[in-house]
N, C-alpha and C. Protein backbone atom coordinates (compact mmCIF):
# COMPACT_ATOMS: atom_id res chain seq x y z
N UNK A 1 -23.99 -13.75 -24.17
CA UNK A 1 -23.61 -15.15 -24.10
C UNK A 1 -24.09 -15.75 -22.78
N UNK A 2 -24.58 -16.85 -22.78
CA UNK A 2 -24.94 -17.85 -21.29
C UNK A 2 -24.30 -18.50 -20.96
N UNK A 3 -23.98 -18.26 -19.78
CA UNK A 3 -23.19 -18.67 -18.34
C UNK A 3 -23.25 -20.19 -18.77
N UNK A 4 -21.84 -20.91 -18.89
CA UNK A 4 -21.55 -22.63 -18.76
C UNK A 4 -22.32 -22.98 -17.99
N UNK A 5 -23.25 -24.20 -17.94
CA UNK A 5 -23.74 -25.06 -16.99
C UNK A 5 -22.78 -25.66 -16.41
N UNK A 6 -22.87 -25.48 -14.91
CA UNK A 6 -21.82 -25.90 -14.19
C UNK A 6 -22.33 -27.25 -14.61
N UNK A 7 -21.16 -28.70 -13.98
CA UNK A 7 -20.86 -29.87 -13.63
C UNK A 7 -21.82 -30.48 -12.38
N UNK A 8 -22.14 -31.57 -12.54
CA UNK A 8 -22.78 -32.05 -11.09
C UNK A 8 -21.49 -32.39 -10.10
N UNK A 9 -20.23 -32.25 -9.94
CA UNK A 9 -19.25 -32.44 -9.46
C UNK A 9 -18.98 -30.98 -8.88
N UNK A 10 -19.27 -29.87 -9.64
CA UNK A 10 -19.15 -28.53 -9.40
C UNK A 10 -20.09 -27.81 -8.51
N UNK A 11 -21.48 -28.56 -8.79
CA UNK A 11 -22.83 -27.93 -7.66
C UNK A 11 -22.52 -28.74 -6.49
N UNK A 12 -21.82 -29.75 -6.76
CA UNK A 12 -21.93 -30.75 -5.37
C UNK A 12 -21.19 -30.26 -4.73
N UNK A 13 -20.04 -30.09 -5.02
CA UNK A 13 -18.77 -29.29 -4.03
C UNK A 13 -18.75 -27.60 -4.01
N UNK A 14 -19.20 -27.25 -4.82
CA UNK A 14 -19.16 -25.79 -4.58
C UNK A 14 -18.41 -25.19 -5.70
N UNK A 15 -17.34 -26.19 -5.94
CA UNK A 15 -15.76 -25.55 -6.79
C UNK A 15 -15.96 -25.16 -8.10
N UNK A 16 -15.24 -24.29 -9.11
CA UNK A 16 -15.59 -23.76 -10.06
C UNK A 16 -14.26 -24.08 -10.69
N UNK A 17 -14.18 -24.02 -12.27
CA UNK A 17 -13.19 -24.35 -13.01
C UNK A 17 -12.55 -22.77 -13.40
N UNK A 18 -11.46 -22.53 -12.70
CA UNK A 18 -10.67 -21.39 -12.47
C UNK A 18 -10.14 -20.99 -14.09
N UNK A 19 -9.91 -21.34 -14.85
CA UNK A 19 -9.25 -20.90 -16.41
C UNK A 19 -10.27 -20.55 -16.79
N UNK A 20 -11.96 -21.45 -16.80
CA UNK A 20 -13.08 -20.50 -17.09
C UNK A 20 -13.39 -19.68 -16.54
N UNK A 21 -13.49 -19.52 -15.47
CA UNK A 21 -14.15 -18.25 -13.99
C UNK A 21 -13.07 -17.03 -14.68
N UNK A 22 -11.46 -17.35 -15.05
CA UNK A 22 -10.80 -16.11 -15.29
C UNK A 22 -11.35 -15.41 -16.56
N UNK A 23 -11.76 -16.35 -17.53
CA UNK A 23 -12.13 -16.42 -18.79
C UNK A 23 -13.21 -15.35 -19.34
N UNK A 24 -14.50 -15.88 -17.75
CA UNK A 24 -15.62 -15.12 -17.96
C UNK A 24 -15.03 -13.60 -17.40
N UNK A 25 -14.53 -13.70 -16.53
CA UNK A 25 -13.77 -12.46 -15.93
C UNK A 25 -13.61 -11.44 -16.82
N UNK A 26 -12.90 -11.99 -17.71
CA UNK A 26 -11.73 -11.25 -18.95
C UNK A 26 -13.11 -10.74 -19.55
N UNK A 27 -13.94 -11.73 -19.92
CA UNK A 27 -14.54 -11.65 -21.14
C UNK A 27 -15.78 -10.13 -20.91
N UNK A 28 -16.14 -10.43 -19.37
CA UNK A 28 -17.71 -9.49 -19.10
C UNK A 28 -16.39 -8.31 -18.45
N UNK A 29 -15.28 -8.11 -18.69
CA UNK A 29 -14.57 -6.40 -17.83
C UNK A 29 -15.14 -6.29 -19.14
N UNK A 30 -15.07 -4.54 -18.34
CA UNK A 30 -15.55 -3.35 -19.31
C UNK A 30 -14.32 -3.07 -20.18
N UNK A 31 -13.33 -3.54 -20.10
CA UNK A 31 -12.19 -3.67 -20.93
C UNK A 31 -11.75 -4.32 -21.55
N UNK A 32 -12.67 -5.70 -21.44
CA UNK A 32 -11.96 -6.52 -22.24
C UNK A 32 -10.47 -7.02 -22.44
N UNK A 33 -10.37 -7.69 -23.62
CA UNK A 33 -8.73 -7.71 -23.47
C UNK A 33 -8.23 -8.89 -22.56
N UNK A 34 -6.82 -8.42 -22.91
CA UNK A 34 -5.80 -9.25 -22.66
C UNK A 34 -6.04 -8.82 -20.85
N UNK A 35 -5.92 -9.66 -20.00
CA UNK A 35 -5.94 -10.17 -18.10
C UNK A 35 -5.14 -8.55 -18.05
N UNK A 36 -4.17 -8.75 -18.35
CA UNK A 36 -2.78 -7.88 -17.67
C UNK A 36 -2.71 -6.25 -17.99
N UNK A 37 -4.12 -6.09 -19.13
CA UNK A 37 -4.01 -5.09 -19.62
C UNK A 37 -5.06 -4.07 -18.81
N UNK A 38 -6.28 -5.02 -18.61
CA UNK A 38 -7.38 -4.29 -17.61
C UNK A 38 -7.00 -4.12 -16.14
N UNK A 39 -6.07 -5.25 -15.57
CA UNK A 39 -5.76 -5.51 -14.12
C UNK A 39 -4.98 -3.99 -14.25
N UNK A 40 -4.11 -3.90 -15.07
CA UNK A 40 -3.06 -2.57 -14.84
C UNK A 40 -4.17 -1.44 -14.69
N UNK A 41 -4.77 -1.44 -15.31
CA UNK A 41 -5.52 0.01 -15.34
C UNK A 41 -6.80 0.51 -14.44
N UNK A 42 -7.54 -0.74 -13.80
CA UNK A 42 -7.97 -0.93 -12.49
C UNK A 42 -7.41 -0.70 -11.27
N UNK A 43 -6.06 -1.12 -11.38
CA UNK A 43 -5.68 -0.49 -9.75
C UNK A 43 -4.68 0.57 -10.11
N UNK A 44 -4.97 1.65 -9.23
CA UNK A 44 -4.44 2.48 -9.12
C UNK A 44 -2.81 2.74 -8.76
N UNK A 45 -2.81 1.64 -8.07
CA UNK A 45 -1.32 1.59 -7.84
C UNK A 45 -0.86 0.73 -6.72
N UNK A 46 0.38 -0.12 -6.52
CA UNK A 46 0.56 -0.64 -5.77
C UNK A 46 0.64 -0.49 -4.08
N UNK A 47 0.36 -1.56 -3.13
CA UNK A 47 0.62 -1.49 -1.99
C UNK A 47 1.80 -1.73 -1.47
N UNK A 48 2.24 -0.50 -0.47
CA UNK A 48 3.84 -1.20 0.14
C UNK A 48 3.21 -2.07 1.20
N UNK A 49 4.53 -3.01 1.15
CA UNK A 49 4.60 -3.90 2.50
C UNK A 49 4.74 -3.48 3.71
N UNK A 50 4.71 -3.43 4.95
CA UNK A 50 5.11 -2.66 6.13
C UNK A 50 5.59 -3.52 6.74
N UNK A 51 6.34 -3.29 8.00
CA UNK A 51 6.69 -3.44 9.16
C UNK A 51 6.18 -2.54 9.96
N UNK A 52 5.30 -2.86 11.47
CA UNK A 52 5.10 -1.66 12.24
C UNK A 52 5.21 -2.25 13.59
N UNK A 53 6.12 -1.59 14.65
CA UNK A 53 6.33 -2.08 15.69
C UNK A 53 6.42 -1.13 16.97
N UNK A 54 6.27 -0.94 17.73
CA UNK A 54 6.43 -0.10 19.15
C UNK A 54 7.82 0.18 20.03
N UNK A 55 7.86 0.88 20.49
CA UNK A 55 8.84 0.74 21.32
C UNK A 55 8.60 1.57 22.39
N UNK A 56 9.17 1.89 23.81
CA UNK A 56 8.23 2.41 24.91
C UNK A 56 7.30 3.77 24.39
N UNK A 57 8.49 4.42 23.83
CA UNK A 57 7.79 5.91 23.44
C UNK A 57 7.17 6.64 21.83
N UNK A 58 7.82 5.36 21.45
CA UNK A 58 7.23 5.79 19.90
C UNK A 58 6.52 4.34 18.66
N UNK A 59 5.77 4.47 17.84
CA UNK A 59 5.46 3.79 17.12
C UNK A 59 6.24 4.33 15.66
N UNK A 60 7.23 3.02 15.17
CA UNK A 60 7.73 2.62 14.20
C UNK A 60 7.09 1.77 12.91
N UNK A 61 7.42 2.38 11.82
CA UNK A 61 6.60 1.91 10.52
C UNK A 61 8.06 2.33 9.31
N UNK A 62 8.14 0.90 8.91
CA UNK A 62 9.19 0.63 8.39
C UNK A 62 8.41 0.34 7.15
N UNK A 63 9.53 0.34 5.91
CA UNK A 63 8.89 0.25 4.59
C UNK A 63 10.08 0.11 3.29
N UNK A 64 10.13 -0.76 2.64
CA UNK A 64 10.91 -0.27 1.38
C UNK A 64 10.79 0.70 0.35
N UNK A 65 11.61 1.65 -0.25
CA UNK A 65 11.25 2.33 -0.95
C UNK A 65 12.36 2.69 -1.82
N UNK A 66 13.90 1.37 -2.35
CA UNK A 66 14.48 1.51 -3.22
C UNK A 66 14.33 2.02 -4.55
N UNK A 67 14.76 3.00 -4.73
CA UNK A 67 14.58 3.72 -6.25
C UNK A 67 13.82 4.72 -6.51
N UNK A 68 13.10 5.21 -5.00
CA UNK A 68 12.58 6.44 -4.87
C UNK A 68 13.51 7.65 -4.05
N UNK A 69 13.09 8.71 -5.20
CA UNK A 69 14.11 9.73 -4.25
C UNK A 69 13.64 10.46 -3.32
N UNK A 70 14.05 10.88 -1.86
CA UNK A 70 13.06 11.07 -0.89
C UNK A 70 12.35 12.15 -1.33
N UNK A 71 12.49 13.05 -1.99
CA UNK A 71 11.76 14.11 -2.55
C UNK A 71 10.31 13.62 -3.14
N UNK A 72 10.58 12.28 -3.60
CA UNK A 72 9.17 12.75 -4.50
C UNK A 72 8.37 10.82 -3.51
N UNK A 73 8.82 10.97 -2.22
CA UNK A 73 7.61 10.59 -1.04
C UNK A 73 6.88 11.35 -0.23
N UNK A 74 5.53 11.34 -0.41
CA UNK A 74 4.74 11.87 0.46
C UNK A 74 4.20 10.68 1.63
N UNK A 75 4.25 11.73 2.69
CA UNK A 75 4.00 11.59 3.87
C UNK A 75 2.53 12.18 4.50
N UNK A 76 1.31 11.81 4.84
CA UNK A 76 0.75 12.33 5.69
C UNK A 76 0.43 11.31 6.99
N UNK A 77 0.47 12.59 7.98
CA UNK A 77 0.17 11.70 9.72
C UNK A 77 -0.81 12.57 9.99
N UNK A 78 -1.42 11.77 10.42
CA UNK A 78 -2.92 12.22 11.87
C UNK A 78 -2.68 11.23 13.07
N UNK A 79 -3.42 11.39 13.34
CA UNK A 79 -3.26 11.14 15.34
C UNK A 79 -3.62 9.16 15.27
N UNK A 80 -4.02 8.96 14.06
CA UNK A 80 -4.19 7.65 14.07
C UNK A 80 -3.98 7.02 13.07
N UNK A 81 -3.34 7.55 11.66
CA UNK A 81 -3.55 7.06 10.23
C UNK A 81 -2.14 7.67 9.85
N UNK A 82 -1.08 7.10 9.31
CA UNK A 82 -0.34 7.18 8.60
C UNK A 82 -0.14 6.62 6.95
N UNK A 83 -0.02 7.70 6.09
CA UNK A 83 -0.15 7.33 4.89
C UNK A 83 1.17 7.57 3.97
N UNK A 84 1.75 6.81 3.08
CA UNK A 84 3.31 6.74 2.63
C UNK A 84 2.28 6.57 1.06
N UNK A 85 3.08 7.77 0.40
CA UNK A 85 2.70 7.21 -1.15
C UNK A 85 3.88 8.07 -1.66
N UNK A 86 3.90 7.71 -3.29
CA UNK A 86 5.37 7.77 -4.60
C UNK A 86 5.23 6.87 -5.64
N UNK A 87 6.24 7.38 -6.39
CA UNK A 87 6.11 6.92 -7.64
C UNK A 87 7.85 6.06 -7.88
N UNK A 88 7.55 5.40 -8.51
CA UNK A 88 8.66 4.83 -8.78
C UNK A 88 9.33 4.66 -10.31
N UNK A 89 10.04 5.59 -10.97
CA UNK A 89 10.31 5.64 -12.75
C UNK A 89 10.63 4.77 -12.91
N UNK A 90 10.56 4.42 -14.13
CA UNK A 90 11.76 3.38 -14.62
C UNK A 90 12.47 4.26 -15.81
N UNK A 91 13.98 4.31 -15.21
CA UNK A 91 14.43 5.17 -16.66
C UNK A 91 15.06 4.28 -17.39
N UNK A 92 14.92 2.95 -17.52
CA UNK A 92 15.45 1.82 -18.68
C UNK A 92 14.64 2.32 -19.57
N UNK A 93 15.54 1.98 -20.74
CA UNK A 93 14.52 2.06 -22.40
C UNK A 93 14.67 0.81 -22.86
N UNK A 94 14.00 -0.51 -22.57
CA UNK A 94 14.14 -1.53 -23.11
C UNK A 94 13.03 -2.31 -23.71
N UNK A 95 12.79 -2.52 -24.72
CA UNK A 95 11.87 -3.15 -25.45
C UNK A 95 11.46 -4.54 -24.99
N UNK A 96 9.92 -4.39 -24.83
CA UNK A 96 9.28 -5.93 -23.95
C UNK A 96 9.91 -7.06 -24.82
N UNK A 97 10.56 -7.49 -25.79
CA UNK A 97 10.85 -8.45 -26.24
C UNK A 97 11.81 -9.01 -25.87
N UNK A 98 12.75 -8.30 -25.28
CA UNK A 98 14.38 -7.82 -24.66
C UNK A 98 14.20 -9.01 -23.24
N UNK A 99 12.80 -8.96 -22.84
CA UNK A 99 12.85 -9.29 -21.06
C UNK A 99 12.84 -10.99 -21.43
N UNK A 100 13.51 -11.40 -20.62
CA UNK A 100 13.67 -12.55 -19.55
C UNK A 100 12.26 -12.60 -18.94
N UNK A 101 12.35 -12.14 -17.60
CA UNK A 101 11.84 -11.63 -16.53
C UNK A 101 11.62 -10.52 -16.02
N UNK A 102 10.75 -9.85 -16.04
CA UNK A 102 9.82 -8.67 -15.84
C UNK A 102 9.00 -8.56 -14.48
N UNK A 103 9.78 -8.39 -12.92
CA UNK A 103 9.13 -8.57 -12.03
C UNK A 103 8.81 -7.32 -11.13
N UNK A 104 9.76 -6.57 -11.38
CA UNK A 104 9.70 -4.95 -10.38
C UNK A 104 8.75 -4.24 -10.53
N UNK A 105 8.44 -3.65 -9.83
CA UNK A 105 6.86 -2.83 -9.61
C UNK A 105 7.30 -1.00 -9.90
N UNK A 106 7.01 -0.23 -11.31
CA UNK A 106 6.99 0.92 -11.31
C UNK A 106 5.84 1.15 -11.35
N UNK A 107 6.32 2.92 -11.16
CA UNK A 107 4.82 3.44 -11.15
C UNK A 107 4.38 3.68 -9.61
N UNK A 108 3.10 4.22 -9.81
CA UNK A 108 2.50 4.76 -8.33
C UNK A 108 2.07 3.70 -7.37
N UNK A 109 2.72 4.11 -5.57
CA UNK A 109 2.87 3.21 -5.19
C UNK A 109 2.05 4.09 -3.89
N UNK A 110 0.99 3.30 -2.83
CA UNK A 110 0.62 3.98 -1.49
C UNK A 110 0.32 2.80 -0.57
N UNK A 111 0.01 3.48 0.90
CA UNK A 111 -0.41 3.00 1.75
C UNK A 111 -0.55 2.81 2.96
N UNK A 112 -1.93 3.31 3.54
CA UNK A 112 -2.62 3.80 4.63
C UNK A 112 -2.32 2.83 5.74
N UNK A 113 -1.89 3.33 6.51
CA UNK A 113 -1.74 2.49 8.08
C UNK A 113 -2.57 2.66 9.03
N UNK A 114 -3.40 2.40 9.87
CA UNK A 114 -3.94 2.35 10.79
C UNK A 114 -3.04 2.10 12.44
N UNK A 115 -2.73 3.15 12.58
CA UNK A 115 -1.99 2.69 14.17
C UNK A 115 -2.58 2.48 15.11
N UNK A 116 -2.15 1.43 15.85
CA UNK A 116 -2.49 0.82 17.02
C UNK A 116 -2.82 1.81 18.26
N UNK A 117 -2.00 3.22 17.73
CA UNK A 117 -2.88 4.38 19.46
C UNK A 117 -1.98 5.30 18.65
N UNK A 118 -3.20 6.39 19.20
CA UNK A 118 -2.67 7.86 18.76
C UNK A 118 -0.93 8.49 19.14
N UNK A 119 -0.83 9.34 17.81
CA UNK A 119 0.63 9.33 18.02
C UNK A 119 0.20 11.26 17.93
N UNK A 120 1.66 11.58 18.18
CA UNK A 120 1.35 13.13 18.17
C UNK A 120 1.76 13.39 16.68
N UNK A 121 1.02 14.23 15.99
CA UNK A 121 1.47 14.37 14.22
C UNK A 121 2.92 15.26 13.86
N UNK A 122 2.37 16.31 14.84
CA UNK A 122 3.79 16.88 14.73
C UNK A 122 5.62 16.50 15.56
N UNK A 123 4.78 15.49 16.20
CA UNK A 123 6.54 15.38 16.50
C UNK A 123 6.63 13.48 15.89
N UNK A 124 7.04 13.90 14.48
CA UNK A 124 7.49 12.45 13.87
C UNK A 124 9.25 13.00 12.73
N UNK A 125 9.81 12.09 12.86
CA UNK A 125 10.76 11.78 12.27
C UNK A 125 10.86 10.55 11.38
N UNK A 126 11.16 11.31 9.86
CA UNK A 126 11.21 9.90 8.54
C UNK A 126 12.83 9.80 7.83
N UNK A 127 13.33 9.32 7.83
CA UNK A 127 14.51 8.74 6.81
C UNK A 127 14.42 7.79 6.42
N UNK A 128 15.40 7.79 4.95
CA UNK A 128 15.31 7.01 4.24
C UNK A 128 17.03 6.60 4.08
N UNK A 129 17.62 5.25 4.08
CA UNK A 129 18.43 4.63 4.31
C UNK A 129 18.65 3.38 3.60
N UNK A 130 19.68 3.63 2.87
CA UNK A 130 19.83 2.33 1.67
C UNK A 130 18.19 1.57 1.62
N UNK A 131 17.74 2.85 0.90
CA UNK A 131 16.26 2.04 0.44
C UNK A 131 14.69 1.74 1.09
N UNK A 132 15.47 1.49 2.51
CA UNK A 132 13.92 1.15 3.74
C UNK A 132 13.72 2.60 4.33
N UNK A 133 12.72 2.98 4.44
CA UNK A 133 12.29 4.29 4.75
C UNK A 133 11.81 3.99 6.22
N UNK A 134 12.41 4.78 7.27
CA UNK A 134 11.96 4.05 8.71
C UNK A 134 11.00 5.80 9.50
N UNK A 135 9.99 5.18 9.79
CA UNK A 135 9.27 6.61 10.04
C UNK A 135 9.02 6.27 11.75
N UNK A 136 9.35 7.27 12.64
CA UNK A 136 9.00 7.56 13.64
C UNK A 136 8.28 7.87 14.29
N UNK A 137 7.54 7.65 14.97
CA UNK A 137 5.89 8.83 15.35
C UNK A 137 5.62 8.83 16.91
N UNK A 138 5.97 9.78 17.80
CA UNK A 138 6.22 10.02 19.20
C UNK A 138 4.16 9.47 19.35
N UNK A 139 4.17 8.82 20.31
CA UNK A 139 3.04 8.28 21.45
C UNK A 139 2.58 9.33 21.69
N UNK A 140 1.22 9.67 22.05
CA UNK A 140 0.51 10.59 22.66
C UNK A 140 1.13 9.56 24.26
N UNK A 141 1.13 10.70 25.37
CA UNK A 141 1.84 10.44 26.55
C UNK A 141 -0.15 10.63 27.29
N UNK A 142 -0.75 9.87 27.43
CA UNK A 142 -1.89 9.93 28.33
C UNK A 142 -1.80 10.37 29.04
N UNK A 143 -0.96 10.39 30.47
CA UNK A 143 -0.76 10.33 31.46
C UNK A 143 -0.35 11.63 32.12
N UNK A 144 0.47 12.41 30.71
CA UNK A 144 1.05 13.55 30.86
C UNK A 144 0.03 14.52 31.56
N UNK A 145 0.16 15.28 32.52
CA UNK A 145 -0.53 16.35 33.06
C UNK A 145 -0.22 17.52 32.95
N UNK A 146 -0.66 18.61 32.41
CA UNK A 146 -0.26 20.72 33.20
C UNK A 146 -0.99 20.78 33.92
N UNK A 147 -0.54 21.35 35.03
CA UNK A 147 -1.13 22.51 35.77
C UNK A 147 -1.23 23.49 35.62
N UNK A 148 -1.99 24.39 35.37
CA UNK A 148 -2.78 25.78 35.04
C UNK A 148 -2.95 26.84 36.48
N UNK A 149 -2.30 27.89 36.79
CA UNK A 149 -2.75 28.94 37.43
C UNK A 149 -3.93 29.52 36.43
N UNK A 150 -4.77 29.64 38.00
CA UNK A 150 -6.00 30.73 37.71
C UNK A 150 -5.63 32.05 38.12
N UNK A 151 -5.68 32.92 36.95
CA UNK A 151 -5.48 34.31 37.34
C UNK A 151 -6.81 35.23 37.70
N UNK A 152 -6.83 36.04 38.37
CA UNK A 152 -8.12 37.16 38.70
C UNK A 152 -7.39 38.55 38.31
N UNK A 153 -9.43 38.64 37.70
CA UNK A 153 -8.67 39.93 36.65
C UNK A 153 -9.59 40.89 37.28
């Protein structure tokens, strides 16, 4: 099929008629279909929201994670990247016809942080607390020095 001739109102300004642009969207995915059916199956899974903030000695990364049980959150830290991913069930059995409103996000959920300065991996602390999961991550201390004896052997 060939692309609508845009509008001389449309080349002049740039702007495109958005119900068609979604239209062609729908129409050229490799899935075809109904918007809501390809969008689901394209992304892999949702992004959490964060909070991330400092405090003298540690960097804080806050997060919601109501309805997950801490067991089934994974955690990985490196010296600069913190990553939070899970799944979220839904154990309702209710038939789509049933809904009102259908807004909560199940299913697999991640997301990679980039911290502002290296933290040490092994000394972090995570809980989870009516729902917001607050993760801890001790500062690499720059400044910190050892002194080393030289022994002769």
């Amino acid at each position: 099929m060939e692309p609508r001739k845009r509008s001389f109102f449309e080349r002049l300004t740039g702007s495109v008629n958005m119900e068609e642009e979604q239209e062609e969207v729908r129409r050229d995915s490799p899935k075809g279909g109904k918007k809501a059916e390809w969008l689901e199956e394209e992304n892999e899974g949702a992004e959490l929201a964060v909070d991330v903030y400092q405090t003298p000695t540690d960097i804080v990364v806050q997060t919601m994670v109501a309805g997950v049980k801490p067991e089934d959150l994974d955690l990985t830290i490196a010296r600069d990247l913190v990553t939070i991913g899970g799944k979220r069930e839904d154990s309702r059995n209710v038939n789509e016809e049933n809904y009102f409103a259908k807004e909560l996000y199940w299913g697999k959920f991640s997301r990679t942080i980039s911290l502002p300065q290296e933290v040490e991996p092994e000394e972090v602390d995570a809980v989870e607390r009516h729902g917001l999961l607050t993760i801890r991550l001790k500062k690499v201390d720059k400044e910190k020095k050892n002194t080393i004896k030289v022994k002769s052997i």
